[in-house]
PDB file of N, CA and C in Angstrom:
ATOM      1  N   UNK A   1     -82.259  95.605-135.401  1.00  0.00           N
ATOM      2  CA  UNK A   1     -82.893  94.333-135.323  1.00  0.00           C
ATOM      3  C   UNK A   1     -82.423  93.593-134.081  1.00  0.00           C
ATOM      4  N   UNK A   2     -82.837  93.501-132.809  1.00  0.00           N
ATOM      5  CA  UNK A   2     -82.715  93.017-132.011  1.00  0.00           C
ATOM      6  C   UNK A   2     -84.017  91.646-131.430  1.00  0.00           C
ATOM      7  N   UNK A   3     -83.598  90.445-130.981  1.00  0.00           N
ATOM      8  CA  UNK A   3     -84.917  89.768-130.921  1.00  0.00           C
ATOM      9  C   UNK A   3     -84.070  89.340-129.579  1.00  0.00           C
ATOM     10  N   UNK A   4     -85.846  89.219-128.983  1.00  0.00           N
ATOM     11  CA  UNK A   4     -85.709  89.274-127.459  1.00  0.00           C
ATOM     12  C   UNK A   4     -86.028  87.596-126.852  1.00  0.00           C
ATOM     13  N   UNK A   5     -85.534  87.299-126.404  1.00  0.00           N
ATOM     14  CA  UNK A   5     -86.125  85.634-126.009  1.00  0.00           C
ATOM     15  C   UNK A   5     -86.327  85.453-125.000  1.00  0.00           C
ATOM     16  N   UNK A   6     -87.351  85.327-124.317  1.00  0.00           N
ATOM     17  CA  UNK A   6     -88.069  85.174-123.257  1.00  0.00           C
ATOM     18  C   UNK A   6     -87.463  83.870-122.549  1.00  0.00           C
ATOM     19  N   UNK A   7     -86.946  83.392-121.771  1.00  0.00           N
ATOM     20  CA  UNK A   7     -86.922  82.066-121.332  1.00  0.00           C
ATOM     21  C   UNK A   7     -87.213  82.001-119.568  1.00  0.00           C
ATOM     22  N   UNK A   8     -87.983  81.221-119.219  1.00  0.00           N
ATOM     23  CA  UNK A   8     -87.874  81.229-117.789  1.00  0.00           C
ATOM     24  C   UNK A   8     -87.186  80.199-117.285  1.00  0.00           C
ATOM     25  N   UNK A   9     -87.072  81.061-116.181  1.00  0.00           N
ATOM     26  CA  UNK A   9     -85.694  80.899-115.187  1.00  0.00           C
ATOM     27  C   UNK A   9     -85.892  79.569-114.344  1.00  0.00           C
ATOM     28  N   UNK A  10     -87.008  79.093-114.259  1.00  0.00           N
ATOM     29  CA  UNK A  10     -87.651  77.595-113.991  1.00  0.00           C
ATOM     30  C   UNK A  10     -86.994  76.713-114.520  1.00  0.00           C
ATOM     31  N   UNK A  11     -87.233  76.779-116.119  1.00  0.00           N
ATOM     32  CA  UNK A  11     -86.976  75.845-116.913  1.00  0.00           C
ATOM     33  C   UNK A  11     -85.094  75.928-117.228  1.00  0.00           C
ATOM     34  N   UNK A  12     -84.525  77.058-117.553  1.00  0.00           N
ATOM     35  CA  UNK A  12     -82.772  76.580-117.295  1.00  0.00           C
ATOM     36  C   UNK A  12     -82.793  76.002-116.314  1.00  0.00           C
ATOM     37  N   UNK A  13     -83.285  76.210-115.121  1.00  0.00           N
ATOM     38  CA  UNK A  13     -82.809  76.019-114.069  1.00  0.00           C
ATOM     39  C   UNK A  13     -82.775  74.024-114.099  1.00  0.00           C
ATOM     40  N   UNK A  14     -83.983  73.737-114.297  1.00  0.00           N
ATOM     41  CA  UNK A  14     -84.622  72.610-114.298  1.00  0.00           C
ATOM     42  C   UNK A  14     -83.460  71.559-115.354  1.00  0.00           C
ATOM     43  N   UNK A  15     -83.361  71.826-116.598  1.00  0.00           N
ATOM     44  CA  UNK A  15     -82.188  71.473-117.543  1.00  0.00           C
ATOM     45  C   UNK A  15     -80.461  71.560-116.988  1.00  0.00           C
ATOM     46  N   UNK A  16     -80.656  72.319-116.308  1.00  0.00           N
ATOM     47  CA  UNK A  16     -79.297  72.548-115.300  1.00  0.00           C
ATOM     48  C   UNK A  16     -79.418  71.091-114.856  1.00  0.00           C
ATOM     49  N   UNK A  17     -80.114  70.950-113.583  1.00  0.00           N
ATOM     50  CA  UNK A  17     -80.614  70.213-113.024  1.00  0.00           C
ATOM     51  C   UNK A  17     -80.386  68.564-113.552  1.00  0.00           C
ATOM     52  N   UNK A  18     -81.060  68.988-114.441  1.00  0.00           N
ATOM     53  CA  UNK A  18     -80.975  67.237-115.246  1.00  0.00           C
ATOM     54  C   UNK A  18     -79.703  66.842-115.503  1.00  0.00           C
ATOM     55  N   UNK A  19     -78.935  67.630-116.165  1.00  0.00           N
ATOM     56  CA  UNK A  19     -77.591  67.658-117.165  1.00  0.00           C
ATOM     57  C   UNK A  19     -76.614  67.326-115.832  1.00  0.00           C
ATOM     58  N   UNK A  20     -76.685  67.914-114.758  1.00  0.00           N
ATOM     59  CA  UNK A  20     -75.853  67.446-113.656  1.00  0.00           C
ATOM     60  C   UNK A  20     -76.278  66.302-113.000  1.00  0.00           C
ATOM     61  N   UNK A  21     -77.765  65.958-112.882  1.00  0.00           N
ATOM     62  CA  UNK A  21     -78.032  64.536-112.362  1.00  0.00           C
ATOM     63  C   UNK A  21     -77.166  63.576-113.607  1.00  0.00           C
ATOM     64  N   UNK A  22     -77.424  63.887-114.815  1.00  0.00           N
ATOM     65  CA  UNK A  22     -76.853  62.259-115.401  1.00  0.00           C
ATOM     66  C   UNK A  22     -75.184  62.509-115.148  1.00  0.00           C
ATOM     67  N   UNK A  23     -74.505  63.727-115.169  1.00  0.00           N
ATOM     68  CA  UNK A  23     -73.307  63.727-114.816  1.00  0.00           C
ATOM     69  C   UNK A  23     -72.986  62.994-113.518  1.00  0.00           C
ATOM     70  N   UNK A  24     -73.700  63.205-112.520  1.00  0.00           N
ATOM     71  CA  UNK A  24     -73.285  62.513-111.358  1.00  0.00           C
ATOM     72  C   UNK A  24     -73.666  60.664-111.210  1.00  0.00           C
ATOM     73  N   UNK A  25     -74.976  60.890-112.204  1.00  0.00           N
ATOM     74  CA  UNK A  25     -74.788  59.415-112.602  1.00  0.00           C
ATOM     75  C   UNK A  25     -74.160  58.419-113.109  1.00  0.00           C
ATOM     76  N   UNK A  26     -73.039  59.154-113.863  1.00  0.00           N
ATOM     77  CA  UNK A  26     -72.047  58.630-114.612  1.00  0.00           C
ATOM     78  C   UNK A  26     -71.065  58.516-113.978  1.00  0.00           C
ATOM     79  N   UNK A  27     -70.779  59.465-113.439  1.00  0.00           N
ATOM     80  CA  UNK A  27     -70.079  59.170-111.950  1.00  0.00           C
ATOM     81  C   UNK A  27     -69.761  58.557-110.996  1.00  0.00           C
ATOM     82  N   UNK A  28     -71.168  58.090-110.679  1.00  0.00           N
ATOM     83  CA  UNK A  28     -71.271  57.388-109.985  1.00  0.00           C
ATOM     84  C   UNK A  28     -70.642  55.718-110.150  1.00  0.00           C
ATOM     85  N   UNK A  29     -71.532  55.271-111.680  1.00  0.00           N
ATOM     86  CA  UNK A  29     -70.820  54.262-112.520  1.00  0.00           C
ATOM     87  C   UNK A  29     -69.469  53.811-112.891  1.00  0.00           C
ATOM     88  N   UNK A  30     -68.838  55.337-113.054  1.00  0.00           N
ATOM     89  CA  UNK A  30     -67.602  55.125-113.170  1.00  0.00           C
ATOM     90  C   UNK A  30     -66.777  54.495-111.969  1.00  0.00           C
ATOM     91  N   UNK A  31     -66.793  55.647-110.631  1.00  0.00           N
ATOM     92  CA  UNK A  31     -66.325  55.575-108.889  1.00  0.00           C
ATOM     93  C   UNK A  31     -66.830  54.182-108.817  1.00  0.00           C
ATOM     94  N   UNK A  32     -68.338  53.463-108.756  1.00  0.00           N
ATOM     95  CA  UNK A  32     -68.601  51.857-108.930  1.00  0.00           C
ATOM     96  C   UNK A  32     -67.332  50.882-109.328  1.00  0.00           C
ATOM     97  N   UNK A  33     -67.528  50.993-110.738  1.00  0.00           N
ATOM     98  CA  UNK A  33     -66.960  49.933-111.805  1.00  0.00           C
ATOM     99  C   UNK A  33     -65.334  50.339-111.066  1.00  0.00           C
ATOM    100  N   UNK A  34     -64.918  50.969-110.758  1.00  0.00           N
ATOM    101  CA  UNK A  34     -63.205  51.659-110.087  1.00  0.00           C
ATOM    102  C   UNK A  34     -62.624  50.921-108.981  1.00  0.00           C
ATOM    103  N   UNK A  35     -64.345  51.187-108.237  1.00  0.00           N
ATOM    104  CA  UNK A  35     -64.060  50.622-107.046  1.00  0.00           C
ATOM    105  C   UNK A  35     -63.757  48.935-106.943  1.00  0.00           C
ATOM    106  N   UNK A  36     -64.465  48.076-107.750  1.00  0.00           N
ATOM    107  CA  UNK A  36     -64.763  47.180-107.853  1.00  0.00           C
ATOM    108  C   UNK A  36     -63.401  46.386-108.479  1.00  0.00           C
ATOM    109  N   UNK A  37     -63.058  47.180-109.159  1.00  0.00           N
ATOM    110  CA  UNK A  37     -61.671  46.927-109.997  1.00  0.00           C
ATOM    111  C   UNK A  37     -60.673  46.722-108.819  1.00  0.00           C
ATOM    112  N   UNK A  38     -60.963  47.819-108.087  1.00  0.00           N
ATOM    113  CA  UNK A  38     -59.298  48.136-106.720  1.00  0.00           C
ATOM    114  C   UNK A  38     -59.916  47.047-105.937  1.00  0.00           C
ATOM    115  N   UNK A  39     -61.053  46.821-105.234  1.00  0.00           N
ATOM    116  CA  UNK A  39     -61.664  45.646-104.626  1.00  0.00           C
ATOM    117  C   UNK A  39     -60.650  44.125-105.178  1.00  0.00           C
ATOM    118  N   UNK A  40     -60.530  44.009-106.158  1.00  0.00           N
ATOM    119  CA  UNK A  40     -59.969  42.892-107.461  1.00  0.00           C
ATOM    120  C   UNK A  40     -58.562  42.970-107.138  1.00  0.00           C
ATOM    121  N   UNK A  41     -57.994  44.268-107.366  1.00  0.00           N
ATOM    122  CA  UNK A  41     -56.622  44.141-107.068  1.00  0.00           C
ATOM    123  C   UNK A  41     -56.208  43.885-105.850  1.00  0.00           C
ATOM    124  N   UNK A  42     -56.767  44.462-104.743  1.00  0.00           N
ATOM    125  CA  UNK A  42     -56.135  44.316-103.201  1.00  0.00           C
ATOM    126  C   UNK A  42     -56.464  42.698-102.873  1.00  0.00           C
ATOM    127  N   UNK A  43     -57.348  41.966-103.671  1.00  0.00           N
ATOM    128  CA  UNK A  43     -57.583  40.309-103.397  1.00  0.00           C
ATOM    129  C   UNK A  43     -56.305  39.933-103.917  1.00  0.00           C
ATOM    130  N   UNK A  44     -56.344  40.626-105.015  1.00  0.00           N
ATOM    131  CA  UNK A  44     -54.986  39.773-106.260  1.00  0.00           C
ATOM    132  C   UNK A  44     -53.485  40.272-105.453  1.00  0.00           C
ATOM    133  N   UNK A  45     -53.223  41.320-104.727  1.00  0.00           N
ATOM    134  CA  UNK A  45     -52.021  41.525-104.079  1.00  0.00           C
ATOM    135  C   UNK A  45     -52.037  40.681-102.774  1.00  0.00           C
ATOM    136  N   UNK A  46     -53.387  40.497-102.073  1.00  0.00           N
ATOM    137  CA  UNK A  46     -53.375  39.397-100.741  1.00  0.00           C
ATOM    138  C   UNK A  46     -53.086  38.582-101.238  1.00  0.00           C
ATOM    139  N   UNK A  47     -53.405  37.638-102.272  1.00  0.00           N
ATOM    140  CA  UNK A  47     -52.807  36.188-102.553  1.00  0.00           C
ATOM    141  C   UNK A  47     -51.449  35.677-103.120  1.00  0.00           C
ATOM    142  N   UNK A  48     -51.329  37.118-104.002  1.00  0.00           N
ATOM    143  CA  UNK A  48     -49.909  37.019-103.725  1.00  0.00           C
ATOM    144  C   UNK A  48     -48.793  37.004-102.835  1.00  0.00           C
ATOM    145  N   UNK A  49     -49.491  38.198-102.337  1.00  0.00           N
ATOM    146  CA  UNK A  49     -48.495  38.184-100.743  1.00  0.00           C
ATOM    147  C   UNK A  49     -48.064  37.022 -99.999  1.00  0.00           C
ATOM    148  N   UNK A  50     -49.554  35.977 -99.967  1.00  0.00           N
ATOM    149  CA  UNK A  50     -49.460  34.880 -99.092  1.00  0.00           C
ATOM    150  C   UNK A  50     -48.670  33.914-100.051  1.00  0.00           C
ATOM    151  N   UNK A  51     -48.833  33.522-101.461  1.00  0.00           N
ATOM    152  CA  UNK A  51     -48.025  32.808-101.828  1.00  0.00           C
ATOM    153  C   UNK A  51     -46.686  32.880-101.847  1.00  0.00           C
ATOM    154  N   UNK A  52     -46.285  34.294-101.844  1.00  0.00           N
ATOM    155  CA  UNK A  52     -44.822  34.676-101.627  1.00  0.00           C
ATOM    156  C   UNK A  52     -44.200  34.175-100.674  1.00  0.00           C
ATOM    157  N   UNK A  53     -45.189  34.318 -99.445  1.00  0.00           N
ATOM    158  CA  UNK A  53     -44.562  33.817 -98.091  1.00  0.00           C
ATOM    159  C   UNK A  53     -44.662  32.551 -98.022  1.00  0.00           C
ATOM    160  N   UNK A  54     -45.437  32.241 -98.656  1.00  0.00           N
ATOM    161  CA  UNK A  54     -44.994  30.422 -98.497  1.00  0.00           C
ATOM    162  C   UNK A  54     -43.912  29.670 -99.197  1.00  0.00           C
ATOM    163  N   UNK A  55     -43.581  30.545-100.361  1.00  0.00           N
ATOM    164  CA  UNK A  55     -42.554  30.546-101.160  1.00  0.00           C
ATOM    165  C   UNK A  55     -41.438  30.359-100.550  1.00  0.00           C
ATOM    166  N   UNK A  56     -41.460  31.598 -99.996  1.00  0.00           N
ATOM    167  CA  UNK A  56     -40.289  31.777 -99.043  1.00  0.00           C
ATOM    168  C   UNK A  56     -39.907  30.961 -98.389  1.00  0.00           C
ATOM    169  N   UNK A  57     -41.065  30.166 -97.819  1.00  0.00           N
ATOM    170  CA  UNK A  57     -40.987  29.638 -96.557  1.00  0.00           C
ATOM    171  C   UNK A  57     -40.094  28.048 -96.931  1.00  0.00           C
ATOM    172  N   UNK A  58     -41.293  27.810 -97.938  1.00  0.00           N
ATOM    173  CA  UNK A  58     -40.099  26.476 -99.151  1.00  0.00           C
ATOM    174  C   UNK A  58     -38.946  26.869 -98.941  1.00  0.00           C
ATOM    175  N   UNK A  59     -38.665  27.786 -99.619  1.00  0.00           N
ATOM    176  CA  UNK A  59     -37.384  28.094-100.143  1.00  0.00           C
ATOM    177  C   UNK A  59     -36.166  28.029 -98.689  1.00  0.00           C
ATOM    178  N   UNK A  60     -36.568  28.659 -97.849  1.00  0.00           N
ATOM    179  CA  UNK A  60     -35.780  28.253 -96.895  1.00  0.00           C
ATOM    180  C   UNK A  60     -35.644  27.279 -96.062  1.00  0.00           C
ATOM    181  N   UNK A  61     -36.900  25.890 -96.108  1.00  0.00           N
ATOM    182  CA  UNK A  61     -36.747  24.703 -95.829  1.00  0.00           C
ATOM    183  C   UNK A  61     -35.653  23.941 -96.579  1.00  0.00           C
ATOM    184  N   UNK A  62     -35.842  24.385 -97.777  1.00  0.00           N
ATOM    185  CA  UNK A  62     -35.064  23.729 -99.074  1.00  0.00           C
ATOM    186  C   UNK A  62     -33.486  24.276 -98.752  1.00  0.00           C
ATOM    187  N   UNK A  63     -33.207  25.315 -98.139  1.00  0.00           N
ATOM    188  CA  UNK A  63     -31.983  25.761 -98.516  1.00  0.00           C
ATOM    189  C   UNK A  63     -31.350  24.929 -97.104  1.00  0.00           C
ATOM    190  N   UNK A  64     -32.035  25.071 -95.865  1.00  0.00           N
ATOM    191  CA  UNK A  64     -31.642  24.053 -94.833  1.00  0.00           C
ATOM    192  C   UNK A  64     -31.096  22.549 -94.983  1.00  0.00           C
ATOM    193  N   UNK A  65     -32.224  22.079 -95.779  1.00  0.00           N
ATOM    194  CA  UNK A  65     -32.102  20.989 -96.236  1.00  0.00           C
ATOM    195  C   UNK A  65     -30.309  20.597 -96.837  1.00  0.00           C
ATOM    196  N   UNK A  66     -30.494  21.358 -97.907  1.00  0.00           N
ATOM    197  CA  UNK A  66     -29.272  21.253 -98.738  1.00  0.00           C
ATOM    198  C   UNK A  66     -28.205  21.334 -98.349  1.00  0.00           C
ATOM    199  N   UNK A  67     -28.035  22.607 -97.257  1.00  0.00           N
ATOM    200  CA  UNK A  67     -27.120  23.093 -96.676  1.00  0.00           C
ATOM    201  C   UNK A  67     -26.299  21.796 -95.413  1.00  0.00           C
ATOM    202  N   UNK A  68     -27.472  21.114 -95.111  1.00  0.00           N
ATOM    203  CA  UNK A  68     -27.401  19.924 -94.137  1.00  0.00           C
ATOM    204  C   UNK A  68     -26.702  18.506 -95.056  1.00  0.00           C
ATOM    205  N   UNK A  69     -27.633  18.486 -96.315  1.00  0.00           N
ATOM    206  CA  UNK A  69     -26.390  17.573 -97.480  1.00  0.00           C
ATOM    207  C   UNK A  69     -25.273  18.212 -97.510  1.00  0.00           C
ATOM    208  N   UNK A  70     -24.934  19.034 -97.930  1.00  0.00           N
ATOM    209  CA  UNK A  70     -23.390  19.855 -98.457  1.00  0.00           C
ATOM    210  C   UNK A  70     -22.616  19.565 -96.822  1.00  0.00           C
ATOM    211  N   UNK A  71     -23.502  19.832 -95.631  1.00  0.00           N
ATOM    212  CA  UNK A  71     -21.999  19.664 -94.122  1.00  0.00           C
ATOM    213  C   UNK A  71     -22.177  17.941 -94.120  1.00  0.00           C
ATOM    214  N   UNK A  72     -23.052  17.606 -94.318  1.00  0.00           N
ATOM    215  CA  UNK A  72     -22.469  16.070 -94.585  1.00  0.00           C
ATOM    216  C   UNK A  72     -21.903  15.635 -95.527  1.00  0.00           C
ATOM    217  N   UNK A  73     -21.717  15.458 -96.795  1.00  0.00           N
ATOM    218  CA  UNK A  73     -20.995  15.582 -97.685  1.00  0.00           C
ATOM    219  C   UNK A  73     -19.351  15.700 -97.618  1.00  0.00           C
ATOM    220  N   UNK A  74     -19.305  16.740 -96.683  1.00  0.00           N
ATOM    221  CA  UNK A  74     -18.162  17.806 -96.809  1.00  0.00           C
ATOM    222  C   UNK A  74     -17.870  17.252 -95.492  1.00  0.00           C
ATOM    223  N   UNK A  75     -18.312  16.766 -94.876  1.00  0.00           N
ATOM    224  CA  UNK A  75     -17.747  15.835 -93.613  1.00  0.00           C
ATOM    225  C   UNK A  75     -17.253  13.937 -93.964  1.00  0.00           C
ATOM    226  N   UNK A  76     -18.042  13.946 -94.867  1.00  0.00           N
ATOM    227  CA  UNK A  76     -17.927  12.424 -95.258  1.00  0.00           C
ATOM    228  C   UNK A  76     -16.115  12.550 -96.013  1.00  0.00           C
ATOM    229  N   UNK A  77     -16.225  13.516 -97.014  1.00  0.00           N
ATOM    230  CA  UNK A  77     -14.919  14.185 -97.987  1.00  0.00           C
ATOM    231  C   UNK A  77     -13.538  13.753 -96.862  1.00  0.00           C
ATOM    232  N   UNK A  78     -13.876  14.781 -96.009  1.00  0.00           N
ATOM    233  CA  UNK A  78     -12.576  14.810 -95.062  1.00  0.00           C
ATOM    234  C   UNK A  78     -12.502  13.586 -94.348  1.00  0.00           C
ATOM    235  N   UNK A  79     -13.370  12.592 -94.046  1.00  0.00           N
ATOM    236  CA  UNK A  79     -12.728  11.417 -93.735  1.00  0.00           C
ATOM    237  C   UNK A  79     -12.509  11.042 -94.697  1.00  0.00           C
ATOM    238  N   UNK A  80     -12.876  10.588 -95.963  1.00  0.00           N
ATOM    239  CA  UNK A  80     -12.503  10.206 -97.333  1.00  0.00           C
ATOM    240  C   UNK A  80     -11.000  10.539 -97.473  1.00  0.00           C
ATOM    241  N   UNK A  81     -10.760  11.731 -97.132  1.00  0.00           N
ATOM    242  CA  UNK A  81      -9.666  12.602 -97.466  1.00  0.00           C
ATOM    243  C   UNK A  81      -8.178  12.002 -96.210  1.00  0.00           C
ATOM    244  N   UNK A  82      -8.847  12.141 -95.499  1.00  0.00           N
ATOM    245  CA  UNK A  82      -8.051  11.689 -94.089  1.00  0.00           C
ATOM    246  C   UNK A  82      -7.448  10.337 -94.098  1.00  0.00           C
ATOM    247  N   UNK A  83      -8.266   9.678 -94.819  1.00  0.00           N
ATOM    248  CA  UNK A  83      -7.898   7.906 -94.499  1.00  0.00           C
ATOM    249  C   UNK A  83      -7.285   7.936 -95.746  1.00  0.00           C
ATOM    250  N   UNK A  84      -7.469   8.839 -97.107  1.00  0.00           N
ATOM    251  CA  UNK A  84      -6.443   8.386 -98.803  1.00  0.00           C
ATOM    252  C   UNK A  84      -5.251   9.190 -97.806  1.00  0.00           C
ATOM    253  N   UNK A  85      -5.261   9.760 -97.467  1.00  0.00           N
ATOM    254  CA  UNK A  85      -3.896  10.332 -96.787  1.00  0.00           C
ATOM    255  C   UNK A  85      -3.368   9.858 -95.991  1.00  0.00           C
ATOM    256  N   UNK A  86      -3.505   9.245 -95.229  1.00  0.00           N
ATOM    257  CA  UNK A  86      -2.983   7.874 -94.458  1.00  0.00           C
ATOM    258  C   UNK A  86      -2.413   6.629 -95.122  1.00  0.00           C
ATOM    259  N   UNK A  87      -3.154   6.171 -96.425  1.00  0.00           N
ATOM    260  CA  UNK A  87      -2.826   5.143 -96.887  1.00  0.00           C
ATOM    261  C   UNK A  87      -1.704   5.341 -97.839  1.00  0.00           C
ATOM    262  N   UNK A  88      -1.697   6.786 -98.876  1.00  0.00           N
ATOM    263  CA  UNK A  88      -0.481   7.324 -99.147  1.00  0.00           C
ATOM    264  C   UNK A  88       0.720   7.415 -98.670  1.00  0.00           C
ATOM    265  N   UNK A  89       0.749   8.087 -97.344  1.00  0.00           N
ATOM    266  CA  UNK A  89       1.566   7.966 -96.973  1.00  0.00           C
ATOM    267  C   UNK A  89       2.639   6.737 -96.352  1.00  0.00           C
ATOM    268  N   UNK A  90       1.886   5.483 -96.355  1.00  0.00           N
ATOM    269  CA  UNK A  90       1.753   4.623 -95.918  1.00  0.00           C
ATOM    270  C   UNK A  90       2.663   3.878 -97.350  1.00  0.00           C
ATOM    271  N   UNK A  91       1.952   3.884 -98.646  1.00  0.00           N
ATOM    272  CA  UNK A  91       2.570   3.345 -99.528  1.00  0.00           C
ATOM    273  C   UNK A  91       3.840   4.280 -99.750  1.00  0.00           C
ATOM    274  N   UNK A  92       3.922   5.318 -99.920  1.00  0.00           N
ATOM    275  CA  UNK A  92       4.900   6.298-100.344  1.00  0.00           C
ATOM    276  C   UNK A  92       6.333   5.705 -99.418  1.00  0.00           C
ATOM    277  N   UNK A  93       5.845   5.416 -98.484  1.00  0.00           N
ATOM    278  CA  UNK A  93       6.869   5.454 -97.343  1.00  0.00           C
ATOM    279  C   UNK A  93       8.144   4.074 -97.695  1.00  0.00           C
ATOM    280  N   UNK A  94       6.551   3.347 -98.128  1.00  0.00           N
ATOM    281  CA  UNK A  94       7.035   1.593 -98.438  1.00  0.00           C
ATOM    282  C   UNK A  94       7.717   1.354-100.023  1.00  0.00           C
ATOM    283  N   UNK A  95       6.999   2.729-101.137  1.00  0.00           N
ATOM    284  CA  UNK A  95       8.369   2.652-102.308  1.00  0.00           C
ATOM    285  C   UNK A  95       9.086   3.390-101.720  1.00  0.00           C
ATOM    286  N   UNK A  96       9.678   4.601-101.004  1.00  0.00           N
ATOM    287  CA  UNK A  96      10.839   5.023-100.796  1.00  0.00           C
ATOM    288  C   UNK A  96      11.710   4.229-100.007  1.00  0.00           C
ATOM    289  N   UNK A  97      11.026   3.827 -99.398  1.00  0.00           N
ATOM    290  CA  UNK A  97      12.178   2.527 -98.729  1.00  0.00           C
ATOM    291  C   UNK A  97      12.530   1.075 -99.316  1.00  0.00           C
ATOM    292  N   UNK A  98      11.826   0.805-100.460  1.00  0.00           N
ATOM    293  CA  UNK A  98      11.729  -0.179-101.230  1.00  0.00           C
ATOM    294  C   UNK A  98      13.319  -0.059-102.495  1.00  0.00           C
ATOM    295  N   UNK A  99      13.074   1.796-102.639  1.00  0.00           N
ATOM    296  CA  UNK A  99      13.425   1.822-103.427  1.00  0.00           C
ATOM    297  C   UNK A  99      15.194   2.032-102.964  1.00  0.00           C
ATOM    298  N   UNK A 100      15.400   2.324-101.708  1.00  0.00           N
ATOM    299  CA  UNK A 100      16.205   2.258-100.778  1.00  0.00           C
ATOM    300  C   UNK A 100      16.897   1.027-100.837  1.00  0.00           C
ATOM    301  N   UNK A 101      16.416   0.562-100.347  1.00  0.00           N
ATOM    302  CA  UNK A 101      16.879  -1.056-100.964  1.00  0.00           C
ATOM    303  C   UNK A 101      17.561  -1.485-101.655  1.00  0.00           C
ATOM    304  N   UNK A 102      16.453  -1.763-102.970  1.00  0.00           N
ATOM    305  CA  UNK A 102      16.880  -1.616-104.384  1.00  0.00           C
ATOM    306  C   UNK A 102      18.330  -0.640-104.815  1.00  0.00           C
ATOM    307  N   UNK A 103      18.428   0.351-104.434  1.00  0.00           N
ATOM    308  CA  UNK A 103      19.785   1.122-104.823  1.00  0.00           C
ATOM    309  C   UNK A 103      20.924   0.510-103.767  1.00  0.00           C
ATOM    310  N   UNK A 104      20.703   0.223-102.469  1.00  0.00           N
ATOM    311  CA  UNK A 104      21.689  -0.239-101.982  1.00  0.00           C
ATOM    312  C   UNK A 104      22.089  -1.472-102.100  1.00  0.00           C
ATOM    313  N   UNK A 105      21.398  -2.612-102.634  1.00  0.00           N
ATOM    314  CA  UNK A 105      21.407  -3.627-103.186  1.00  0.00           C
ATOM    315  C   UNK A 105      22.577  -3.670-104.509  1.00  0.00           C
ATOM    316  N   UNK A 106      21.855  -2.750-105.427  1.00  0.00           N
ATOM    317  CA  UNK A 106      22.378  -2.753-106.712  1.00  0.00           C
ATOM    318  C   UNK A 106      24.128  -2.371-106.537  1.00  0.00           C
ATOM    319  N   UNK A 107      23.880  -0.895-105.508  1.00  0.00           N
ATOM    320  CA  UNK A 107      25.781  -0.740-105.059  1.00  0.00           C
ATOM    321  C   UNK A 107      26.261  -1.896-104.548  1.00  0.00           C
ATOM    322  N   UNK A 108      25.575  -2.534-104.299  1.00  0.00           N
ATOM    323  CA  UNK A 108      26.358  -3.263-103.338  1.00  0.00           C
ATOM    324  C   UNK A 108      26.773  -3.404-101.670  1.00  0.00           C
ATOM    325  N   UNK A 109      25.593  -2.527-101.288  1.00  0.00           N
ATOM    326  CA  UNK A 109      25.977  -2.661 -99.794  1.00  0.00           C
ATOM    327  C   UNK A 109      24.451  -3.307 -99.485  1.00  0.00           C
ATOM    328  N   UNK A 110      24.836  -3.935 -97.974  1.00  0.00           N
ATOM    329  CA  UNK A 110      23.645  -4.592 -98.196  1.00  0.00           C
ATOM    330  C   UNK A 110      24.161  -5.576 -97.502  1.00  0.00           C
ATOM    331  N   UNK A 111      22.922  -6.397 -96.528  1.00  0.00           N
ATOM    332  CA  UNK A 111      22.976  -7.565 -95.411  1.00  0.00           C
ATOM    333  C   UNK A 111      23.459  -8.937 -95.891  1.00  0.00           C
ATOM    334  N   UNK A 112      24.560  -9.582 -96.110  1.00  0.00           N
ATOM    335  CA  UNK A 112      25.007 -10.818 -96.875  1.00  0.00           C
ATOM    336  C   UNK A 112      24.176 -11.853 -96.421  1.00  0.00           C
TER     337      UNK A 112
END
């Protein structure tokens, strides 16, 4: 029992044909909708990029800035620092010799 099936070679051929057009049509749709997507991202990485750099760019105005408070600051300190150290020494000088005094007084020696 063998059965023989005639088919012409037209018609596979033709069904070939079709079955690979909608494949490449889909294809096509897909590579589209892909493209369109990466189109999306390379906008979304440019604007980032640029906001970064402006970021940056803040950021190192800002750090100038600060850096310019902190040497003034830190300059104001050391005269702050310079003149309590002057005046210290200044009082220190006036109880140790006060207190100079006071003990030579109390012994008993001392300008009549």
């Amino acid at each position: 029992m063998s059965t023989t099936i005639e088919v012409d070679l037209k018609d596979v051929l033709a069904k070939l044909d079709q079955k690979l057009d909608k494949i490449d049509q889909k294809f096509d749709q897909k590579f589209d909708r892909m493209e369109l997507k990466f189109d999306a991202l390379t906008k979304d990485v440019a604007d980032l990029k640029t906001t970064v750099a402006k970021d940056v760019a803040e950021l190192k105005t800002e750090v100038k800035i600060l850096q310019e408070r902190v040497n003034a600051g830190q300059a104001a300190l050391e005269k702050r620092i310079d003149g309590q150290a002057f005046w210290l020494r200044g009082v220190g000088i006036t109880v140790v010799g006060s207190l100079v005094a006071i003990g030579l007084k109390v012994f008993g020696v001392g300008i009549h």
